[in-house]
C-alpha atoms as a PDB file:
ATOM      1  CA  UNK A   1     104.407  88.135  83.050  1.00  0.00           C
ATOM      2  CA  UNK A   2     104.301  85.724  85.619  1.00  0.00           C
ATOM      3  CA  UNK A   3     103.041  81.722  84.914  1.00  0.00           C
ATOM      4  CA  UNK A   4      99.691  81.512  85.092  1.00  0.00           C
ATOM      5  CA  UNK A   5      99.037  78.432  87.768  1.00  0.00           C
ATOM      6  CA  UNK A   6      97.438  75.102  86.254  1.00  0.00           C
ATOM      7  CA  UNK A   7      93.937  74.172  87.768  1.00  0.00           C
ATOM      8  CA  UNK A   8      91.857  70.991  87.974  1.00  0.00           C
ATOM      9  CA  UNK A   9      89.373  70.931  85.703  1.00  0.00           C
ATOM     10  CA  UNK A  10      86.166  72.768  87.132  1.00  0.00           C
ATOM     11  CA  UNK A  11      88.352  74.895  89.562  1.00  0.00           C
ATOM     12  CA  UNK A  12      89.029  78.245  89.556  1.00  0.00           C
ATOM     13  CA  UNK A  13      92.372  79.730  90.775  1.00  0.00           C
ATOM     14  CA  UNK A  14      92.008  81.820  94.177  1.00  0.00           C
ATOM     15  CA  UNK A  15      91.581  85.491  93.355  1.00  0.00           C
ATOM     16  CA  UNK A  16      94.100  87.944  95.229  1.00  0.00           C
ATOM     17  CA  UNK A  17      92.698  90.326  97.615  1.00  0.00           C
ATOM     18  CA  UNK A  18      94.042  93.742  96.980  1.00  0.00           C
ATOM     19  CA  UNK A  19      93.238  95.142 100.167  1.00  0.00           C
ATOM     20  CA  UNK A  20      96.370  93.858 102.030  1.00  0.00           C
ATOM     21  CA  UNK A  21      96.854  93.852 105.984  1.00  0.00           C
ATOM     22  CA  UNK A  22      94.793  95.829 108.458  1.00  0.00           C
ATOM     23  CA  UNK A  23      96.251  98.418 110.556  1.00  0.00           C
ATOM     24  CA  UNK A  24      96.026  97.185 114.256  1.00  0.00           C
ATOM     25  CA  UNK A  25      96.390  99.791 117.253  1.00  0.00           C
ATOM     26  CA  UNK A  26      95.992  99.278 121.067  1.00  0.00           C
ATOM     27  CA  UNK A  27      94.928 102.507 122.829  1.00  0.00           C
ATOM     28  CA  UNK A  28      92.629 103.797 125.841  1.00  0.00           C
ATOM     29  CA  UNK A  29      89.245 104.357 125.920  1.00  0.00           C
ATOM     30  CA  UNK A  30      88.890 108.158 126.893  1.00  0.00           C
ATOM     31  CA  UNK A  31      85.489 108.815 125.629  1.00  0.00           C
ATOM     32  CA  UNK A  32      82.169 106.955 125.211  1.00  0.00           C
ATOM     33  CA  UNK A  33      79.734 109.218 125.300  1.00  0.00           C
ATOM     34  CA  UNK A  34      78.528 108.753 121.686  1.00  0.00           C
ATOM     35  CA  UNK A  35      76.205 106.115 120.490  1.00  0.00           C
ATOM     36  CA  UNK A  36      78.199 102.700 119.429  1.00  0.00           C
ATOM     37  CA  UNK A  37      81.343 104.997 118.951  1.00  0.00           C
ATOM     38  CA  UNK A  38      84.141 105.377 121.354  1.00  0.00           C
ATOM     39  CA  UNK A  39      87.719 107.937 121.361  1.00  0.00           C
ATOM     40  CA  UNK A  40      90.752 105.908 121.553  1.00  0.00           C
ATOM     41  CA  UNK A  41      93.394 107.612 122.474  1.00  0.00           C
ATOM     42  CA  UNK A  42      96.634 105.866 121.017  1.00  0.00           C
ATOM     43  CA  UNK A  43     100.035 106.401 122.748  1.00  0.00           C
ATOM     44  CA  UNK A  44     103.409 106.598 120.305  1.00  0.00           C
ATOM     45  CA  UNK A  45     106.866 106.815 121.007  1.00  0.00           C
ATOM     46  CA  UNK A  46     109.375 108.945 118.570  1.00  0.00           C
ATOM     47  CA  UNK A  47     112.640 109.762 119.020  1.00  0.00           C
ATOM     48  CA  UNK A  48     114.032 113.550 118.407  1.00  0.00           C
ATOM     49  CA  UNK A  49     115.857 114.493 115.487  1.00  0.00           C
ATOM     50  CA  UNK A  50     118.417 116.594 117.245  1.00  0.00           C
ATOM     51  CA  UNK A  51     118.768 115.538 121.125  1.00  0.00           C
ATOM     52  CA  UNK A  52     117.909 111.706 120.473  1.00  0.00           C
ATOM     53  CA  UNK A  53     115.383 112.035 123.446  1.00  0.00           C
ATOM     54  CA  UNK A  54     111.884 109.728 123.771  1.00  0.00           C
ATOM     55  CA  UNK A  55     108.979 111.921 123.144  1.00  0.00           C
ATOM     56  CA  UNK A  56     105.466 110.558 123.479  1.00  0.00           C
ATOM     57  CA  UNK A  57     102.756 111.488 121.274  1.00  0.00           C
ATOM     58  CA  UNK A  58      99.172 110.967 121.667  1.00  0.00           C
ATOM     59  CA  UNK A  59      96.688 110.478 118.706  1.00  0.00           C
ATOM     60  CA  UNK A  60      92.800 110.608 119.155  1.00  0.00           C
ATOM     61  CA  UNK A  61      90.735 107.737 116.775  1.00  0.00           C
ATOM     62  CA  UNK A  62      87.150 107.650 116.740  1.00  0.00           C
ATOM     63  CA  UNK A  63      85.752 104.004 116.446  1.00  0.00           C
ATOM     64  CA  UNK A  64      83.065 101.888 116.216  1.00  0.00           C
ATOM     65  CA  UNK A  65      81.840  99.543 119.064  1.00  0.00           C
ATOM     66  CA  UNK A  66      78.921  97.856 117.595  1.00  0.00           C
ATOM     67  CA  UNK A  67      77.621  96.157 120.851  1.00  0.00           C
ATOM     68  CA  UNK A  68      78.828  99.588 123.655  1.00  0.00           C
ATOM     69  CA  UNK A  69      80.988  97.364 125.363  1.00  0.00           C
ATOM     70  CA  UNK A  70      83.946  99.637 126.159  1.00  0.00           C
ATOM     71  CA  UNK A  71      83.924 102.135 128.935  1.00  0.00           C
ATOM     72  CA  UNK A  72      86.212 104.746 129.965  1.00  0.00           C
ATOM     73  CA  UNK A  73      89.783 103.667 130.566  1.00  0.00           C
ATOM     74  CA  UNK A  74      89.526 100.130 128.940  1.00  0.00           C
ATOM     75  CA  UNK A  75      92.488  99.205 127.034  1.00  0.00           C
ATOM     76  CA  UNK A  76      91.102  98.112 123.046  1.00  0.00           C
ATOM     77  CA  UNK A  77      92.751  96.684 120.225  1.00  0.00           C
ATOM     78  CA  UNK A  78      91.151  98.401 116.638  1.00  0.00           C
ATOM     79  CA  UNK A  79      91.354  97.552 113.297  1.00  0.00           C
ATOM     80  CA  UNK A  80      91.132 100.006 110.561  1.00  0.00           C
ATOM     81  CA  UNK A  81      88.159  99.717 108.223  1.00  0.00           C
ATOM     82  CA  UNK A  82      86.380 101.307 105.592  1.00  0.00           C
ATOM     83  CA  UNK A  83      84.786 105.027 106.590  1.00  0.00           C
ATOM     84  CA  UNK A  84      81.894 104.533 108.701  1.00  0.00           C
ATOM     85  CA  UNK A  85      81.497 108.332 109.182  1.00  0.00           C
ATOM     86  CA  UNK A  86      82.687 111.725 108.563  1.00  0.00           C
ATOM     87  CA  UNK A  87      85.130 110.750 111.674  1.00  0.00           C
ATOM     88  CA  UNK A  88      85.139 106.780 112.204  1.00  0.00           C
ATOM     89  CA  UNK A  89      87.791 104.753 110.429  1.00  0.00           C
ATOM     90  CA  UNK A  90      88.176 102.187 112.996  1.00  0.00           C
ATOM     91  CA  UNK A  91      86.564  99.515 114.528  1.00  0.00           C
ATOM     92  CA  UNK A  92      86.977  98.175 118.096  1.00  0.00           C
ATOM     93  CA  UNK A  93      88.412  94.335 117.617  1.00  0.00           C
ATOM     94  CA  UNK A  94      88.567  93.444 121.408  1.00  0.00           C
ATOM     95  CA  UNK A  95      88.974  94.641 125.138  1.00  0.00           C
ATOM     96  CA  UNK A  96      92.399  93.718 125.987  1.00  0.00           C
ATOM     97  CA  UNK A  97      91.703  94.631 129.635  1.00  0.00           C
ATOM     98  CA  UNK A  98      88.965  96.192 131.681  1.00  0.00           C
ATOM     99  CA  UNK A  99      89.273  99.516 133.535  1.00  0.00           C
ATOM    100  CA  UNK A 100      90.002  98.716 137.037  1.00  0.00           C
END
């Protein structure tokens, strides 16, 4: 068990937050047709098992953008959250840069 940590009197000790570190990915907008949602599309390199080549792979995340601030081709941070939808398990922390 580990030592419990000796308060002043009155004080409580600070609870631990199970919910550990959110993810954070930076992707491109390539959709924001929907209504405070957007389609990030995330870019990931891996290398092959057998030739030791680069291969990119592309996964799509749908996320929320409370205010519809991103457009098409903006690059965005996002942050994992709880479910907002059937789909939406991210949330658009910030425009990195602007679509040119």
């Amino acid at each position: 068990m580990e030592p419990q940590e000796e308060t002043p009197q009155g004080e409580q000790a600070p609870q631990k937050s199970g919910r550990g570190r959110a993810q954070v990915k930076t992707g491109v907008v390539v959709s924001d047709k929907m209504n405070k949602s957007v389609v990030v599309a995330v870019e990931n390199t891996i290398t092959h098992r057998l030739y030791h080549r680069y291969l990119k792979r592309t996964s799509k995340f749908h996320a929320h953008d409370e205010a519809n601030t991103a457009k098409v081709g903006d690059l965005v941070e996002i942050v994992s959250s709880r479910p907002l939808s059937k789909t939406k398990r991210w949330r658009v922390r910030r425009i990195v840069q602007r679509a040119e």
